[in-house]
Protein backbone atom coordinates (compact mmCIF):
# COMPACT_ATOMS: atom_id res chain seq x y z
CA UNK A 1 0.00 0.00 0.00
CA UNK A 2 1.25 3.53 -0.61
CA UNK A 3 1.42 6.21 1.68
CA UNK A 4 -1.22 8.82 1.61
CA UNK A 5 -0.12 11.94 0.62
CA UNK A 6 0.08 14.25 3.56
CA UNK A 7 -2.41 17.29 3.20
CA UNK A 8 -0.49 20.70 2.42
CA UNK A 9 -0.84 23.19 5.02
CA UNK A 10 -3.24 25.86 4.09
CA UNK A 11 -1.78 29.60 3.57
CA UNK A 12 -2.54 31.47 6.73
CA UNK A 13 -1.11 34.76 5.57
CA UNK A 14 -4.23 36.45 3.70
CA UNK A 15 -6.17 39.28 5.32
CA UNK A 16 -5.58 41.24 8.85
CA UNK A 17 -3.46 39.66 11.42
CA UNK A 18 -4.58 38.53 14.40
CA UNK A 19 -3.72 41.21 17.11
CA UNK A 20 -4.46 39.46 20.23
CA UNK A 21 -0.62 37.92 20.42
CA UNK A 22 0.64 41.37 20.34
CA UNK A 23 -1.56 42.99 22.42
CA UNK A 24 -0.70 44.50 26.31
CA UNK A 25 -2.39 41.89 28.48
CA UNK A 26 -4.68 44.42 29.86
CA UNK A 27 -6.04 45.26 26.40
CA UNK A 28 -6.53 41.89 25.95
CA UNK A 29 -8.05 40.95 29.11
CA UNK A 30 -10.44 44.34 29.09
CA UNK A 31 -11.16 44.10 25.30
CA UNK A 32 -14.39 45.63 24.46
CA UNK A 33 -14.79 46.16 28.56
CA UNK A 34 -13.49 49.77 28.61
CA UNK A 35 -15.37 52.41 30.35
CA UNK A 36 -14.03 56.04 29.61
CA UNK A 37 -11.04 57.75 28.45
CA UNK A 38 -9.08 61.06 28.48
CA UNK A 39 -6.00 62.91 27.33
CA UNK A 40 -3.85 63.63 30.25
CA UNK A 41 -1.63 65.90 27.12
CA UNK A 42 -0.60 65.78 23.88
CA UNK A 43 0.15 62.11 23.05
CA UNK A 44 -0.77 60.70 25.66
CA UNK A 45 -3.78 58.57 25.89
CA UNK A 46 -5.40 57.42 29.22
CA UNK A 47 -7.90 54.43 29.29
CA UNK A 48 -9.56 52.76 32.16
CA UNK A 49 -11.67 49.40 31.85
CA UNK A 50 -14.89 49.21 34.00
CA UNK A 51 -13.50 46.88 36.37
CA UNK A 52 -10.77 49.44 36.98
CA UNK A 53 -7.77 48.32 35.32
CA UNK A 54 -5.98 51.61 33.97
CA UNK A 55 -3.57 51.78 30.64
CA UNK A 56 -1.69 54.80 29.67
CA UNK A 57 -0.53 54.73 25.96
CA UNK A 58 2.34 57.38 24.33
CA UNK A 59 2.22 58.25 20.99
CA UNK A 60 5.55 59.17 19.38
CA UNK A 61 5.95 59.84 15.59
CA UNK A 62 8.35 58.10 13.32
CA UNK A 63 8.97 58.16 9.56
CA UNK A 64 7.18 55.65 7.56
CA UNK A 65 10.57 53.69 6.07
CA UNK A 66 12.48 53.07 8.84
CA UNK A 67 15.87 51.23 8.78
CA UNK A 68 16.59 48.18 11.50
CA UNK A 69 18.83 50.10 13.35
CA UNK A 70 15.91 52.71 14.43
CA UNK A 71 13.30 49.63 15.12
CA UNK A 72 15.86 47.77 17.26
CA UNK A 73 15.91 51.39 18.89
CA UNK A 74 12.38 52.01 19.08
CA UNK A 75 12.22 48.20 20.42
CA UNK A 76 14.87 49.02 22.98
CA UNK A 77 13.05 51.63 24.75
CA UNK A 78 9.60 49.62 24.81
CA UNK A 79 11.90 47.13 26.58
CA UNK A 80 13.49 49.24 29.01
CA UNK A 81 10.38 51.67 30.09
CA UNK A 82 7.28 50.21 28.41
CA UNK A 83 6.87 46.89 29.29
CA UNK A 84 8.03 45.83 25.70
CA UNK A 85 4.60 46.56 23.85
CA UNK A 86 3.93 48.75 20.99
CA UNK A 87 2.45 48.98 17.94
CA UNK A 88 2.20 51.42 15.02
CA UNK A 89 -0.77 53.34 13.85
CA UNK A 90 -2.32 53.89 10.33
CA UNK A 91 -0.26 57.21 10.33
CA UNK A 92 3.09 55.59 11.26
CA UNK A 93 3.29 56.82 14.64
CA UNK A 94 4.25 54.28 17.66
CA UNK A 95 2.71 53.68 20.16
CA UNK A 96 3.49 52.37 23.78
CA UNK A 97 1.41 50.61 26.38
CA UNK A 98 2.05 51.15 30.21
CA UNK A 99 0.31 50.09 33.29
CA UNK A 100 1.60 52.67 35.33
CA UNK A 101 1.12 56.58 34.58
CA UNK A 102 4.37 56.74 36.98
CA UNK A 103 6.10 54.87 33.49
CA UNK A 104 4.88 57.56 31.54
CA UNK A 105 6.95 61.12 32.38
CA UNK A 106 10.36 58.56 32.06
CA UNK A 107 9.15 57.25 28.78
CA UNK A 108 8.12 60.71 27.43
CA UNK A 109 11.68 62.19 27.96
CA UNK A 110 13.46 58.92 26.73
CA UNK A 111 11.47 59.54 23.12
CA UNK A 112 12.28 62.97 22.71
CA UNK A 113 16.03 62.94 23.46
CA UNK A 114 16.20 60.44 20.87
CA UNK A 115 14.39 62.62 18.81
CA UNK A 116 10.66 60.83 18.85
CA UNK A 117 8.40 63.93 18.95
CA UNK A 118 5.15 62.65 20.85
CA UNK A 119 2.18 63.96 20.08
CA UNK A 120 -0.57 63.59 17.56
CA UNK A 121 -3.61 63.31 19.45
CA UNK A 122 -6.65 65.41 19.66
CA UNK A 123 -6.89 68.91 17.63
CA UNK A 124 -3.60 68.03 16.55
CA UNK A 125 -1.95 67.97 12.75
CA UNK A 126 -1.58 64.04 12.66
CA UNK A 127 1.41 62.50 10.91
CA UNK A 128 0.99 62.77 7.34
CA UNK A 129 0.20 60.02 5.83
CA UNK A 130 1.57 59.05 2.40
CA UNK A 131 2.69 56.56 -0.71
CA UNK A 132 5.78 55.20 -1.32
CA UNK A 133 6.94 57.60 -3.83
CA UNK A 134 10.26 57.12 -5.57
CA UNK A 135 11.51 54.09 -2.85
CA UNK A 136 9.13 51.40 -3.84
CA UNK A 137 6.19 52.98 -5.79
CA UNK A 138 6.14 51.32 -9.31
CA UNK A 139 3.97 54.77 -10.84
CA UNK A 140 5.82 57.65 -8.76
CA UNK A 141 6.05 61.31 -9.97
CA UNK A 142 7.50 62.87 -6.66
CA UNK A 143 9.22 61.39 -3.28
CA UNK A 144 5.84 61.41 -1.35
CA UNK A 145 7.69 60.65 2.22
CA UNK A 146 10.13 63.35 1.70
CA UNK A 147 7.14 66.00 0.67
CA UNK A 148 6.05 64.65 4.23
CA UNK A 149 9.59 65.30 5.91
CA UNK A 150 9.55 68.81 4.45
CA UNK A 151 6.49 69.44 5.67
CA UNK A 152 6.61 67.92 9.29
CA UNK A 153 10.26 69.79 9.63
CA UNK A 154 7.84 72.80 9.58
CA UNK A 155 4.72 71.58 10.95
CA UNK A 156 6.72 70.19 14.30
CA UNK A 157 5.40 72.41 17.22
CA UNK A 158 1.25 71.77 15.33
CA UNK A 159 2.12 67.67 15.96
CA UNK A 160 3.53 68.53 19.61
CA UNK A 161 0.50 70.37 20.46
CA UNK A 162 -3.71 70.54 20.31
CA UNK A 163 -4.76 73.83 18.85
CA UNK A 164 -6.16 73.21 16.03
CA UNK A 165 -9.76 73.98 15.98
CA UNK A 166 -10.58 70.19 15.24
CA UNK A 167 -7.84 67.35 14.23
CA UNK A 168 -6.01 68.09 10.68
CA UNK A 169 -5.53 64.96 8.44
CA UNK A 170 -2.70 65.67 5.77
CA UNK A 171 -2.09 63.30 3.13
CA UNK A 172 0.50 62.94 0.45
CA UNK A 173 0.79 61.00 -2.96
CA UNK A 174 3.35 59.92 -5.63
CA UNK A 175 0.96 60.02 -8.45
CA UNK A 176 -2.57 61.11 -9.16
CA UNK A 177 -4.00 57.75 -8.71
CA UNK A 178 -3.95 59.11 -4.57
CA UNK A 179 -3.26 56.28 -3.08
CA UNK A 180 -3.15 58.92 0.39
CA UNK A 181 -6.71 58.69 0.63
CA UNK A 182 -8.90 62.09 1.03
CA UNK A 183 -7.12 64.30 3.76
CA UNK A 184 -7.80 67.90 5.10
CA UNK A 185 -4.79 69.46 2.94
CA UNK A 186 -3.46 66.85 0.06
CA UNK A 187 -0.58 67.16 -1.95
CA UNK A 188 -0.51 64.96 -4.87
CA UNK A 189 1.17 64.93 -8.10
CA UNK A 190 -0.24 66.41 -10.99
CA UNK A 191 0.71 65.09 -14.51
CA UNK A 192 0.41 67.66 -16.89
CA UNK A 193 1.19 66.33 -20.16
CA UNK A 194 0.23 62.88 -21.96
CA UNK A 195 3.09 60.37 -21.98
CA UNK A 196 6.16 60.46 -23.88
CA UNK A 197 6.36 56.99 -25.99
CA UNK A 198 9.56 55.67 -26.58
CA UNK A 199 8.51 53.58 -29.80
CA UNK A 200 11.68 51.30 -30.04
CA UNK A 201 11.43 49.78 -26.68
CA UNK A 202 7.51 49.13 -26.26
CA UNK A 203 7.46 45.91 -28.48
CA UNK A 204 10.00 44.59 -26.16
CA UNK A 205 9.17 45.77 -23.16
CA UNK A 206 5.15 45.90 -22.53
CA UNK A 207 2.06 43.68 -23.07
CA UNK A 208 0.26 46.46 -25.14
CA UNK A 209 -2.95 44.78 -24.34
CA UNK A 210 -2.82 45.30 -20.47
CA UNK A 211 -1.46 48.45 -21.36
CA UNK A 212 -4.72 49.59 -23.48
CA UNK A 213 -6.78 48.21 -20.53
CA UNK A 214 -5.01 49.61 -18.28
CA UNK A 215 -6.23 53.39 -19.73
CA UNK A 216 -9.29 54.50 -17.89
CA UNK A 217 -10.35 56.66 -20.81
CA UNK A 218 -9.71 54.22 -23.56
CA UNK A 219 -6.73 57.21 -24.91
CA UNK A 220 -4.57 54.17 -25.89
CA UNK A 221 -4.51 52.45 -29.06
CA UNK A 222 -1.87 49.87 -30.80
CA UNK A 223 -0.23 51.45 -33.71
CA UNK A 224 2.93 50.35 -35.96
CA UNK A 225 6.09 52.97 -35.71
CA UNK A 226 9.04 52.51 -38.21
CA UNK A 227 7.96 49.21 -38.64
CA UNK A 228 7.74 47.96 -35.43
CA UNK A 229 4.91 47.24 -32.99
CA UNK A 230 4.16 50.25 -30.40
CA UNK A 231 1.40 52.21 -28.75
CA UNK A 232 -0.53 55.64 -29.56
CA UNK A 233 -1.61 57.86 -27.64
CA UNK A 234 -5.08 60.29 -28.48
CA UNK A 235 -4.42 63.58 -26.69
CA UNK A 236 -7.81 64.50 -26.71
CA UNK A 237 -8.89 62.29 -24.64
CA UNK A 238 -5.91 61.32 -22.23
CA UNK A 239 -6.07 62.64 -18.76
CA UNK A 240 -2.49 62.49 -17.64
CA UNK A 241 -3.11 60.18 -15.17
CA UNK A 242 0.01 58.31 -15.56
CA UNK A 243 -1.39 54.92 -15.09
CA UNK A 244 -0.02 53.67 -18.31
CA UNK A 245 3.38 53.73 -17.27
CA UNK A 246 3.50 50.74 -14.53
CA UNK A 247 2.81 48.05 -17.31
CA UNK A 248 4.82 49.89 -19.73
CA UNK A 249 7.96 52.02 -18.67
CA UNK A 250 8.47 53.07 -22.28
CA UNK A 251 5.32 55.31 -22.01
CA UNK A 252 7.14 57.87 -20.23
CA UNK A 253 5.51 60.41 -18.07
CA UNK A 254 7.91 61.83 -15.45
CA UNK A 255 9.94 65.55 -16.70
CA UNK A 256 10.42 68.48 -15.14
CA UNK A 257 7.86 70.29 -17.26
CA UNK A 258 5.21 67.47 -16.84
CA UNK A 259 5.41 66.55 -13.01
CA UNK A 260 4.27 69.15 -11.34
CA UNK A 261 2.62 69.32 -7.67
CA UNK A 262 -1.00 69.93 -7.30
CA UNK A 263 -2.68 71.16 -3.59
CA UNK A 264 -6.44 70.01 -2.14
CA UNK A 265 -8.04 70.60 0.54
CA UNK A 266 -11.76 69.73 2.60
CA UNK A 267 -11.78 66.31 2.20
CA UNK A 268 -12.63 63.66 5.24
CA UNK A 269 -13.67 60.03 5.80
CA UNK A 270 -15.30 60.15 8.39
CA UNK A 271 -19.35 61.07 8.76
CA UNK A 272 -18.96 62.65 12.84
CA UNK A 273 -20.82 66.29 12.36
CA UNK A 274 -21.06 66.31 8.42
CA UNK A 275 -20.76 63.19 5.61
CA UNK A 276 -17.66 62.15 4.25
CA UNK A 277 -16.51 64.70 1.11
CA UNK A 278 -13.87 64.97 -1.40
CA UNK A 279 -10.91 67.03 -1.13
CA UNK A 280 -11.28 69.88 -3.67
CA UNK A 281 -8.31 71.48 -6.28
CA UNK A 282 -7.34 74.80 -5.10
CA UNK A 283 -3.39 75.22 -6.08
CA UNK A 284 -2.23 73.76 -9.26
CA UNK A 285 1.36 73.57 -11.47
CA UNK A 286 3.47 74.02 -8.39
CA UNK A 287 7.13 73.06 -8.77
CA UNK A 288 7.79 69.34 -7.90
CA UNK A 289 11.48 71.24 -6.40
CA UNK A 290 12.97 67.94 -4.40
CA UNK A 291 14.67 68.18 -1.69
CA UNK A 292 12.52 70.56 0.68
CA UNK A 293 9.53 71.54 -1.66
CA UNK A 294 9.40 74.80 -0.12
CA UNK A 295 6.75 76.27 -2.65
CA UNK A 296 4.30 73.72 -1.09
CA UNK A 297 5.38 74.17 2.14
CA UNK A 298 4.88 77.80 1.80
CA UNK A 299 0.95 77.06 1.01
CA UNK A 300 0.19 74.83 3.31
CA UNK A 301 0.92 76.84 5.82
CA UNK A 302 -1.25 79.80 4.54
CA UNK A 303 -3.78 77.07 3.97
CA UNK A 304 -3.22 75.58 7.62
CA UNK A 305 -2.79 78.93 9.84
CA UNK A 306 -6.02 80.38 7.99
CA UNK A 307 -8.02 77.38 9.40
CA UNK A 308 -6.11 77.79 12.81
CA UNK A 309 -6.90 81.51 13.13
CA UNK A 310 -10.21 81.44 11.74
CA UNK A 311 -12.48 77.92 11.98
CA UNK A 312 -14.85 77.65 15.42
CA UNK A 313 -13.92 74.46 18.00
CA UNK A 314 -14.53 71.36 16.20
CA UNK A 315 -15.37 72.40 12.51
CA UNK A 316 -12.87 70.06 10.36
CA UNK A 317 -11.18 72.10 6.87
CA UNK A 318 -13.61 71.66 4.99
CA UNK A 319 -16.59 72.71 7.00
CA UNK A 320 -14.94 75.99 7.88
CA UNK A 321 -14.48 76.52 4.15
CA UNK A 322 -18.45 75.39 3.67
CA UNK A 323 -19.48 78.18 6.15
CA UNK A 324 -17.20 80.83 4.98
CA UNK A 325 -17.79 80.06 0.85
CA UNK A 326 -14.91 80.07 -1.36
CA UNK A 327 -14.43 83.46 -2.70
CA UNK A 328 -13.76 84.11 1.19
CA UNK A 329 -11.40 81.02 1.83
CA UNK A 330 -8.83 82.81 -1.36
CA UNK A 331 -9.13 86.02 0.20
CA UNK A 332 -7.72 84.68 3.61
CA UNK A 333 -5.17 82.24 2.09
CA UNK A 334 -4.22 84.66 -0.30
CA UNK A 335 -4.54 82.28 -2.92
CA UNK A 336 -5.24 82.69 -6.70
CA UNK A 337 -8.61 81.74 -8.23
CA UNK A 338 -7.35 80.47 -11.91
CA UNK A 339 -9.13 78.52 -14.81
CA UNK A 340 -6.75 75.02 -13.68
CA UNK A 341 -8.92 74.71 -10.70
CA UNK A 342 -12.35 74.40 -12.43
CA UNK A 343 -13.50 70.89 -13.34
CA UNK A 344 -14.74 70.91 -16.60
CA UNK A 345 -13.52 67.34 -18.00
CA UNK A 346 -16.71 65.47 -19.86
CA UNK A 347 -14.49 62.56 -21.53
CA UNK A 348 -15.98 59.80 -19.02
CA UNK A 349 -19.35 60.68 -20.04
CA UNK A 350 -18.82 58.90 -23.30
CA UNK A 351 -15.65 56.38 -22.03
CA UNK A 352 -15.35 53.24 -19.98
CA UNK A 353 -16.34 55.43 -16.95
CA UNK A 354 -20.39 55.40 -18.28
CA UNK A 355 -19.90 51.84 -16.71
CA UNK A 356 -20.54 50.85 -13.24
CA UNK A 357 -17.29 48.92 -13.04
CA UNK A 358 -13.69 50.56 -12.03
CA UNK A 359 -11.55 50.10 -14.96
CA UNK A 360 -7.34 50.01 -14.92
């Protein structure tokens, strides 16, 4: 008789991990069992269960890429003064998990001589979230993470503190495709020209049916070039969205007179007070000037003190701008009204986006 065949192990690796071998044991004995909470100050949270138990948590932010020698750091000093738990939020901060609030004053001064701001709580600017950009992205028109370190360098003492008027969500993105998600103030790239095809490599290099799929305006076409297989392009009815380029690198789209850096603002995910909305275009063409972006920086900040000075206690971006109308919110953040910020675009109307499905 032969042996049976033993039965392969099923993948376990699809979907969220399970947090529960992570977690602090009092989060995991009190989980779902918690009665209140409070800030005690800026980035530091303060939770207590109903049958008492306590846990004090300190939020510290960190860049997104991070290189072993600053985890085995960050691990070090959850070790040594936080009872070796942490984990890391949606934003990339860390976070650490006491029992004690006599652990937390040590803990706070530990992070910040090591150069951990903590913060990030409350009516706060939040780390700002962002793609990959140039260090992994595989469509990427700008270094999104060092648009963020540019920005954060000058946005320090807003993460440190809670004065906004309500909590400010910042996002950035490599490309227009956003993968950032809708924030309060988003900087994204902003293609401005249709893609430079270079016609000898494309029968070599891409699969110019995915690439014609790929299009969500059906721009692309295949076309012969000096005899050899390639792509087209129909201007009139590209977007610049850059999504062509992933599946074929020949379809060039990065310059320095194409890749510009584009500015939004009001948008939100979340329904508390009003529904969720989409940010909205209100700088365009802005130099995509690597290493410290300081045109963007510059508006932002208008963008950002404006709110500060100006929004009541808990109205997010974009309500403040809904109350105050426009023509108001360009006066204050000195800001020009020009015909790039009107959307007048009607291709989808008669492309693949008169369908119900999402097309790529």
């Amino acid at each position: 008789m032969t042996e049976a065949k033993a039965e392969p192990r099923r993948p376990d690796e699809v979907g969220v991990p399970d947090p529960f071998p992570y977690m602090h044991p009092l989060m995991k004995k009190n989980y779902g069992n918690w009665d209140w909470h409070d800030r005690l100050r800026p980035g530091v949270l303060h939770h207590v269960a109903k049958d008492g138990d306590e846990v004090w948590t300190v939020r510290a932010g960190t860049q997104r890429q991070m290189d072993v020698y600053t985890i085995r750091k960050l691990c070090d000093i959850a070790d040594e003064l936080a009872e070796g738990h942490v984990r890391f939020t949606t934003r990339s901060n860390i976070e650490f998990m006491v029992s004690s609030e006599a652990q937390v004053a040590p803990l706070i001064e530990k992070l910040e001589s090591e150069g951990f701001p903590v913060g990030g709580t409350g009516n706060s600017v939040s780390m700002i979230s962002h793609t990959q950009g140039w260090l992994h992205c595989d469509i990427p028109g700008t270094d999104a993470s060092g648009v963020v370190k540019s920005l954060m360098d000058e946005l320090y003492e807003e993460f440190t503190t809670e004065e906004m008027p309500n909590r400010v969500r910042i996002t950035t993105s490599c490309c227009q495709i956003n993968c950032g998600g809708q924030g309060d103030i988003a900087i994204n790239v902003q293609y401005t020209k249709p893609p430079v095809i270079n016609h000898d490599l494309v029968a070599g290099v891409c699969e110019r049916p995915a690439v014609i799929a790929r299009c969500p305006v059906a721009a692309i076409r295949p076309a012969m070039v000096n005899g050899k297989a390639s792509l087209e392009v129909d201007e009139k009815k590209c977007i610049c969205c850059g999504a062509c380029y992933p599946p074929c690198p020949p379809m060039q789209i990065n310059s320095d007179e194409s890749t510009k850096l584009a500015i939004w603002v009001g948008g939100k995910h979340s329904n508390a007070r009003s529904k969720p909305s989409f940010h909205k275009l209100v700088k365009a063409n802005m130099p995509n000037n690597a290493p410290r972006w300081p045109e963007v920086a510059e508006v932002v900040k208008k963008i950002l003190f404006a709110y500060k000075e100006d929004a009541r206690d808990f109205e997010r971006l974009g309500e403040w701008i809904d109350r105050i109308g426009w023509p108001r919110f360009f006066e204050m953040t000195e800001l020009d009204f020009t015909h790039h910020l009107i959307d007048d675009y009607r291709g989808g109307r008669t492309t693949l986006n008169s369908s119900a499905h999402v097309h790529f």
